[in-house]
N, C-alpha and C. Protein backbone atom coordinates (compact mmCIF):
# COMPACT_ATOMS: atom_id res chain seq x y z
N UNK A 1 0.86 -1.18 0.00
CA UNK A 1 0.00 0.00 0.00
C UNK A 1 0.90 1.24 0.00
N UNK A 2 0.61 2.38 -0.93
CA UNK A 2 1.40 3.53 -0.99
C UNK A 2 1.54 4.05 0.29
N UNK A 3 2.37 5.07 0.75
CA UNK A 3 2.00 6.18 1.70
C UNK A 3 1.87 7.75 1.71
N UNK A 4 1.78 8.26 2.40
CA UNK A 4 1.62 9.78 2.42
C UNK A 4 3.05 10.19 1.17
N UNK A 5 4.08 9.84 1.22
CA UNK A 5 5.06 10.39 0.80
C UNK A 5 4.94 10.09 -0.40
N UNK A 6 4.55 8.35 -0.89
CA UNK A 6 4.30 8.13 -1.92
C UNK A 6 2.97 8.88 -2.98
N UNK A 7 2.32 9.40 -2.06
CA UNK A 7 0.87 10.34 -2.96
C UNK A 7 1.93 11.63 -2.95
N UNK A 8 2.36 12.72 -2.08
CA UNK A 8 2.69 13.53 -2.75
C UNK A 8 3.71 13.59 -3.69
N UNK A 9 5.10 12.59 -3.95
CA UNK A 9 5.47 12.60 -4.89
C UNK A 9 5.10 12.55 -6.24
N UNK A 10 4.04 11.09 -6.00
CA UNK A 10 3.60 10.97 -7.29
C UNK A 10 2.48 12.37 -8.06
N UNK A 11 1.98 13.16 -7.02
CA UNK A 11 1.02 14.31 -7.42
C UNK A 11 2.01 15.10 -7.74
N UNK A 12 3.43 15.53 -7.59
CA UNK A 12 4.03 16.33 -7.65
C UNK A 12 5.00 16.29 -8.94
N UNK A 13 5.13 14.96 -9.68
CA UNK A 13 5.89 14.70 -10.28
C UNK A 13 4.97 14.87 -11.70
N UNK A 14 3.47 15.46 -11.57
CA UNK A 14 3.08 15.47 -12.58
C UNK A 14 3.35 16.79 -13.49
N UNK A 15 3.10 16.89 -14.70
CA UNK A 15 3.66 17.79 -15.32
C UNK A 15 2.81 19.43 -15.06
N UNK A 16 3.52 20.17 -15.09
CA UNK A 16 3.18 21.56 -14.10
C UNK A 16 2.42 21.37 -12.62
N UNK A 17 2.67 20.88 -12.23
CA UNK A 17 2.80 20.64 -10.59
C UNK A 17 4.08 21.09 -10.06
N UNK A 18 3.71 21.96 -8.96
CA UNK A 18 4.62 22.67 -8.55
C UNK A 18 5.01 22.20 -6.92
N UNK A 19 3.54 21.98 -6.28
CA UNK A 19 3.75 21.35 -4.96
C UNK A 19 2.58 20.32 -4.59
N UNK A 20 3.17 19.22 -4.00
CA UNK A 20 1.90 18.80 -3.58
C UNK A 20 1.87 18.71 -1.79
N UNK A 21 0.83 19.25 -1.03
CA UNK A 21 0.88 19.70 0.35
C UNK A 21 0.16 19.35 1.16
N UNK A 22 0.08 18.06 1.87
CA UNK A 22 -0.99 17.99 2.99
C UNK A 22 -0.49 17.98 4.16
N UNK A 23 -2.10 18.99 4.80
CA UNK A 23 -1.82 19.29 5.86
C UNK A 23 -3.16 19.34 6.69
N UNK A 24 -2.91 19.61 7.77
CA UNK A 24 -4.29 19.55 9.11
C UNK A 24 -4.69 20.72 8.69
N UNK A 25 -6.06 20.06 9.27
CA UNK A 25 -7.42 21.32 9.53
C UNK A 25 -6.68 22.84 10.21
N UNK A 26 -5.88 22.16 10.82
CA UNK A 26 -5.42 23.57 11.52
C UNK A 26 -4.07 23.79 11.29
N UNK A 27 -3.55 23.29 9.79
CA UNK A 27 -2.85 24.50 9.53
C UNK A 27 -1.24 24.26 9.45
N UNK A 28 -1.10 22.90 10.13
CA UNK A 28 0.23 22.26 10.41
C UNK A 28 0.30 21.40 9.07
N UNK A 29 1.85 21.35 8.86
CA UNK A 29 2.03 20.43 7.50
C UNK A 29 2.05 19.25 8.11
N UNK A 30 1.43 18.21 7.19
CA UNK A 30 1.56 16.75 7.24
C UNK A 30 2.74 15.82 6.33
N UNK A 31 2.87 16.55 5.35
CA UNK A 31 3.75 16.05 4.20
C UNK A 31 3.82 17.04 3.73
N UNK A 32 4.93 17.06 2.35
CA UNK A 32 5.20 18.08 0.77
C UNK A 32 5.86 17.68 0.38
N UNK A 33 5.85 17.73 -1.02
CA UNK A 33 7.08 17.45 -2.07
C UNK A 33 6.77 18.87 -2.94
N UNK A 34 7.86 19.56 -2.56
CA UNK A 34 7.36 20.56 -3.48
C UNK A 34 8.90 21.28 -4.07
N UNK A 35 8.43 22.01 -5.18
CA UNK A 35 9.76 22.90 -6.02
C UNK A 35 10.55 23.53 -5.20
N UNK A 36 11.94 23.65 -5.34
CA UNK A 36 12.73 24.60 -5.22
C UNK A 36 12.16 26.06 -5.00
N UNK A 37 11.93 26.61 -3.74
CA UNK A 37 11.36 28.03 -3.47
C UNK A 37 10.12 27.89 -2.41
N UNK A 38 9.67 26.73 -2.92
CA UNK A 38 8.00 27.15 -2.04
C UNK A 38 8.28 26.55 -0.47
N UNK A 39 7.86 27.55 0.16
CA UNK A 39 7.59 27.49 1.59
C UNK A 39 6.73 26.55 1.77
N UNK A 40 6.49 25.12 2.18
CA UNK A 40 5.32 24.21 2.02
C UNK A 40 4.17 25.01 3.44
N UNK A 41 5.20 24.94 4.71
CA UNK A 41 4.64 25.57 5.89
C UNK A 41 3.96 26.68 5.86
N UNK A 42 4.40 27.56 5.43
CA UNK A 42 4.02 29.37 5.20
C UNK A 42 2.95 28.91 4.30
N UNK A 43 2.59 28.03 3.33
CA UNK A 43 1.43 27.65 2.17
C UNK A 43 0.78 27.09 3.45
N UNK A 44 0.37 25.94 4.06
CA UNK A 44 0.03 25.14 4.45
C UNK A 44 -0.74 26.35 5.77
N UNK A 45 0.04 26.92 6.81
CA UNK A 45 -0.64 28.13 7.97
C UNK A 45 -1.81 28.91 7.18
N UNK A 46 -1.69 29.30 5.54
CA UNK A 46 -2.64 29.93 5.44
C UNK A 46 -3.85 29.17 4.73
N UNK A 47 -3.94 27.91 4.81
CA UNK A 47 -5.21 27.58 4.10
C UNK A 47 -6.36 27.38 4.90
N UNK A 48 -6.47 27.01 5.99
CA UNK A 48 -7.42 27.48 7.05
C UNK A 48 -7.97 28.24 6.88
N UNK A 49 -7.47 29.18 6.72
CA UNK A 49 -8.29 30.95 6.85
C UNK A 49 -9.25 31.21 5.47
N UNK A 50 -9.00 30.13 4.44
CA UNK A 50 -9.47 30.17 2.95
C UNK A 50 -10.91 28.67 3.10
N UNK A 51 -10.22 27.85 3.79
CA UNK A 51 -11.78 26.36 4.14
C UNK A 51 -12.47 26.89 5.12
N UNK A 52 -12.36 27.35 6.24
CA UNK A 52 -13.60 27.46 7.07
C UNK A 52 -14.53 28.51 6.70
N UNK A 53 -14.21 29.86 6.18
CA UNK A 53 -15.09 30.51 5.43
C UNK A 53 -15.77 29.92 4.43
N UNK A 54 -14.94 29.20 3.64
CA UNK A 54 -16.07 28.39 2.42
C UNK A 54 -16.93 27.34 3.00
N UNK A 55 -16.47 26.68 4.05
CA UNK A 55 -17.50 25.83 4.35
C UNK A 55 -19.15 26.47 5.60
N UNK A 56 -18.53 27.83 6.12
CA UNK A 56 -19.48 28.60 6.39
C UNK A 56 -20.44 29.05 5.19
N UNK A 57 -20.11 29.66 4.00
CA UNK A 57 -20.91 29.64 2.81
C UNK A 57 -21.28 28.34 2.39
N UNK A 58 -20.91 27.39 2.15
CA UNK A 58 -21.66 26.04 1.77
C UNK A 58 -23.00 25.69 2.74
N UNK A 59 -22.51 25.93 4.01
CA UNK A 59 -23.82 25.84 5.25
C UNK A 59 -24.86 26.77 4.94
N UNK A 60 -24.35 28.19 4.30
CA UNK A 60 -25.40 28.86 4.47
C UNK A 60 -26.40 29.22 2.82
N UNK A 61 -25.25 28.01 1.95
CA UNK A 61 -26.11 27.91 0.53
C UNK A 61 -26.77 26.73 0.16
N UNK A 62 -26.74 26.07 1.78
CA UNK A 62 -27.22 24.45 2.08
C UNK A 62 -26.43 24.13 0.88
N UNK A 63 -25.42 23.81 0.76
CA UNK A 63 -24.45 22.92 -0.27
C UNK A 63 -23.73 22.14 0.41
N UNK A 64 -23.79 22.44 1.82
CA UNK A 64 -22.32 21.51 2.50
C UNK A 64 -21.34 22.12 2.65
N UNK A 65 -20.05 21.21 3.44
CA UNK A 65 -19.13 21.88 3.37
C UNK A 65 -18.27 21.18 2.07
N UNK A 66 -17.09 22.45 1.98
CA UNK A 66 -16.50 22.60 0.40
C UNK A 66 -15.86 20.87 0.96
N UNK A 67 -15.14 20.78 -0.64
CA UNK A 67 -14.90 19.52 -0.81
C UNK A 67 -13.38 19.82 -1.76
N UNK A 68 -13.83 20.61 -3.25
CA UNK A 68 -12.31 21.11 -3.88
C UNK A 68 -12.90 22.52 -4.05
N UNK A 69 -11.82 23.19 -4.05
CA UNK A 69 -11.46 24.94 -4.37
C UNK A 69 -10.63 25.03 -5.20
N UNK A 70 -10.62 25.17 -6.51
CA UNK A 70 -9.94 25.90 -7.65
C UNK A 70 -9.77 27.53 -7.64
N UNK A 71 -8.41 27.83 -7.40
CA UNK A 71 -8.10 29.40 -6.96
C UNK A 71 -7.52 29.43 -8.57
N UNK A 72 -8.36 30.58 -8.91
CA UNK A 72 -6.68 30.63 -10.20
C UNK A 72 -6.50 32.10 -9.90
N UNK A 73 -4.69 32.16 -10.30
CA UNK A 73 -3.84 33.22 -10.06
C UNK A 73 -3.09 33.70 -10.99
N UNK A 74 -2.37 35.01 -11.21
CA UNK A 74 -1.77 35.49 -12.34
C UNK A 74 -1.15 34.35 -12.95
N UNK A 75 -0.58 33.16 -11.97
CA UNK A 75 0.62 32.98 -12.54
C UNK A 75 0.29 31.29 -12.42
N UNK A 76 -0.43 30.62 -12.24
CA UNK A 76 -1.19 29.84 -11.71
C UNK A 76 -2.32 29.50 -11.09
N UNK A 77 -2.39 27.88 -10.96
CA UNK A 77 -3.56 27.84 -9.93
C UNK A 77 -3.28 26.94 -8.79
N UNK A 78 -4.40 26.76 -7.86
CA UNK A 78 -4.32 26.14 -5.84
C UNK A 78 -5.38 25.54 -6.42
N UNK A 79 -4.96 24.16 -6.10
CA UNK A 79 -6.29 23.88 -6.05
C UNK A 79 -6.17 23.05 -4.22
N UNK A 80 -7.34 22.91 -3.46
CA UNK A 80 -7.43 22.95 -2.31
C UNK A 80 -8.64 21.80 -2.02
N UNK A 81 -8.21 20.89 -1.79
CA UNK A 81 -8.98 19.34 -1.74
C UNK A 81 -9.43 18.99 -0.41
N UNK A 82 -10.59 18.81 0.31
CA UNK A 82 -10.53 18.36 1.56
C UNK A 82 -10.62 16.45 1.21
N UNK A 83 -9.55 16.10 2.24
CA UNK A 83 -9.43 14.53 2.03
C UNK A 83 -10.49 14.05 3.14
N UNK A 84 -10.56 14.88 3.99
CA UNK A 84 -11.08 14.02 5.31
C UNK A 84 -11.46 15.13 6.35
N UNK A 85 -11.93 14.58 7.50
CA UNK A 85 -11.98 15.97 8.60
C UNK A 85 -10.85 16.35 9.28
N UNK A 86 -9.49 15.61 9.30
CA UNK A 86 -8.57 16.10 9.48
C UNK A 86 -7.48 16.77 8.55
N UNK A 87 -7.65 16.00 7.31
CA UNK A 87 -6.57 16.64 6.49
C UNK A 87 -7.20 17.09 4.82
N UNK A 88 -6.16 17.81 4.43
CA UNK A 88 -6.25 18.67 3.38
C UNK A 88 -5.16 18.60 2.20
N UNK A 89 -5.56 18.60 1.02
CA UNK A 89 -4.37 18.46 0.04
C UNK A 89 -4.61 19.79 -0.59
N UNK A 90 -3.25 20.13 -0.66
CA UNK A 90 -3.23 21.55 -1.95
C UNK A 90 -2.07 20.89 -2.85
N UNK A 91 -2.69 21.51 -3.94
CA UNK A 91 -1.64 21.41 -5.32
C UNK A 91 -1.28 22.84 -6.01
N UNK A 92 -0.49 23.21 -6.04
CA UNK A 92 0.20 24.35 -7.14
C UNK A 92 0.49 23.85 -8.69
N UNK A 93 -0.81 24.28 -9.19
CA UNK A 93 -0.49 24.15 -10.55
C UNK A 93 0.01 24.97 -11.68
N UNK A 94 1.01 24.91 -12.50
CA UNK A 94 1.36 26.17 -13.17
C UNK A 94 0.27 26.07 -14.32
N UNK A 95 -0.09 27.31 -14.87
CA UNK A 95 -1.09 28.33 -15.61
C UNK A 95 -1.39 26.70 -17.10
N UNK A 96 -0.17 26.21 -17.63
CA UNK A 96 -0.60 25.56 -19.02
C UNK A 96 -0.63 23.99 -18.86
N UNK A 97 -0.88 23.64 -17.31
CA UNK A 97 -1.30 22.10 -16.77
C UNK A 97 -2.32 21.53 -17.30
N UNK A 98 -2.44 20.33 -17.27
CA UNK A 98 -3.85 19.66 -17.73
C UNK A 98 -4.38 19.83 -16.45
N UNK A 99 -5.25 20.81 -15.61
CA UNK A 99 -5.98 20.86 -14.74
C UNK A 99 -6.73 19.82 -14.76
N UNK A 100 -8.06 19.82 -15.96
CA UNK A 100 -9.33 19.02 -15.75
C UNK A 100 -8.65 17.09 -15.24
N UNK A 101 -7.99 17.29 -15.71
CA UNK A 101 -7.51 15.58 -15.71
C UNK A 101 -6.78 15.61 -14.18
N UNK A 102 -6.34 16.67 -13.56
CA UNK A 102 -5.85 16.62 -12.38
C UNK A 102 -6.80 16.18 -11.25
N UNK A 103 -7.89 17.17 -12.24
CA UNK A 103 -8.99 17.47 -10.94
C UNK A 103 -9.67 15.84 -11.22
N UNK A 104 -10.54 15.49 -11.74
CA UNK A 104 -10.81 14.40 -12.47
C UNK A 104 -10.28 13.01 -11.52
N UNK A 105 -8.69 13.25 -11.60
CA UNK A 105 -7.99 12.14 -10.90
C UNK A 105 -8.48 12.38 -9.14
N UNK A 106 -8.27 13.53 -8.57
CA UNK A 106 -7.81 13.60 -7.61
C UNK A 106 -9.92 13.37 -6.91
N UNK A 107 -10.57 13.76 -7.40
CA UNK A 107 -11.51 13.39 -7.32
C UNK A 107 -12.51 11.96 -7.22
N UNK A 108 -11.97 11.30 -8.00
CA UNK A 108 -12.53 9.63 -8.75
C UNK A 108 -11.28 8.95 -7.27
N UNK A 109 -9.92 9.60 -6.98
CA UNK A 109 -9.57 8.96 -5.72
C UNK A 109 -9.65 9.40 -4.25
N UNK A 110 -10.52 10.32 -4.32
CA UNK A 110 -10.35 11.07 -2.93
C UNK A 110 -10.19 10.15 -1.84
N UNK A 111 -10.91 8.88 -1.73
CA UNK A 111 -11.48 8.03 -0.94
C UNK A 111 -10.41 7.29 -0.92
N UNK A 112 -9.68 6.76 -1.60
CA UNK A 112 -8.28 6.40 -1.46
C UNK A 112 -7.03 7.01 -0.86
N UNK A 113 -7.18 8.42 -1.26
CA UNK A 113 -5.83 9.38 -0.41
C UNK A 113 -6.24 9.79 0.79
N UNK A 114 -7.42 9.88 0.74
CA UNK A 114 -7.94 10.18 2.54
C UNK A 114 -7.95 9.17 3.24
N UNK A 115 -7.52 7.69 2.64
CA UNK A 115 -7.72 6.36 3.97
C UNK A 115 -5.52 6.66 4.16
N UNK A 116 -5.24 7.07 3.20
CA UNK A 116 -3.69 7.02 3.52
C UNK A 116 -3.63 8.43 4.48
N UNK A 117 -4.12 9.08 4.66
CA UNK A 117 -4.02 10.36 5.74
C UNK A 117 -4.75 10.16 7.10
């Protein structure tokens, strides 16, 4: 059976993937494999502050709480996965990635990377 280290490598090794990052509800890293530059920790402290507001709007659009968050940015995109009630995956994708097939994957296995977390 894979492990934590083995999912973020393999998420990270895909083409424009920049980091792959899980971490707790609150904010602490669990794992990363990520590029040359990125702070996994300094990424990881601020995603909290980005899920509990969305899952306050999901409560209050009776949708639930969030599940994935696609951020896109000048220069890229976050995408922001809840695996479980404790942990969380982010990915840094650069701007000309096959997103849909990212998302696609990481979706059809959620239930698999959240029994390894």
């Amino acid at each position: 059976m894979p492990s934590i280290r083995d999912l973020v490598e393999a998420i990270r090794t895909r083409d424009g993937v920049d980091a792959a990052v899980i971490l707790g509800r609150d904010g602490l890293l669990i794992d990363s494999h990520v590029a040359p530059g990125v702070d996994a920790e300094a990424i990881a402290a601020r995603i909290p502050s980005i899920v509990t507001p969305a899952d306050d709007l999901g409560q209050a659009l009776d949708r639930g709480a969030l599940t994935t968050s696609v951020l896109e940015f000048e220069r890229g995109f976050a995408i922001i996965s809840v695996m479980s009630a404790e942990a969380i995956l982010l990915v840094l994708v650069q701007r000309d990635a096959d997103l849909g097939q990212l998302l696609h994957e990481l979706r059809r296995h959620r239930g698999s990377i959240a029994a390894l977390v």
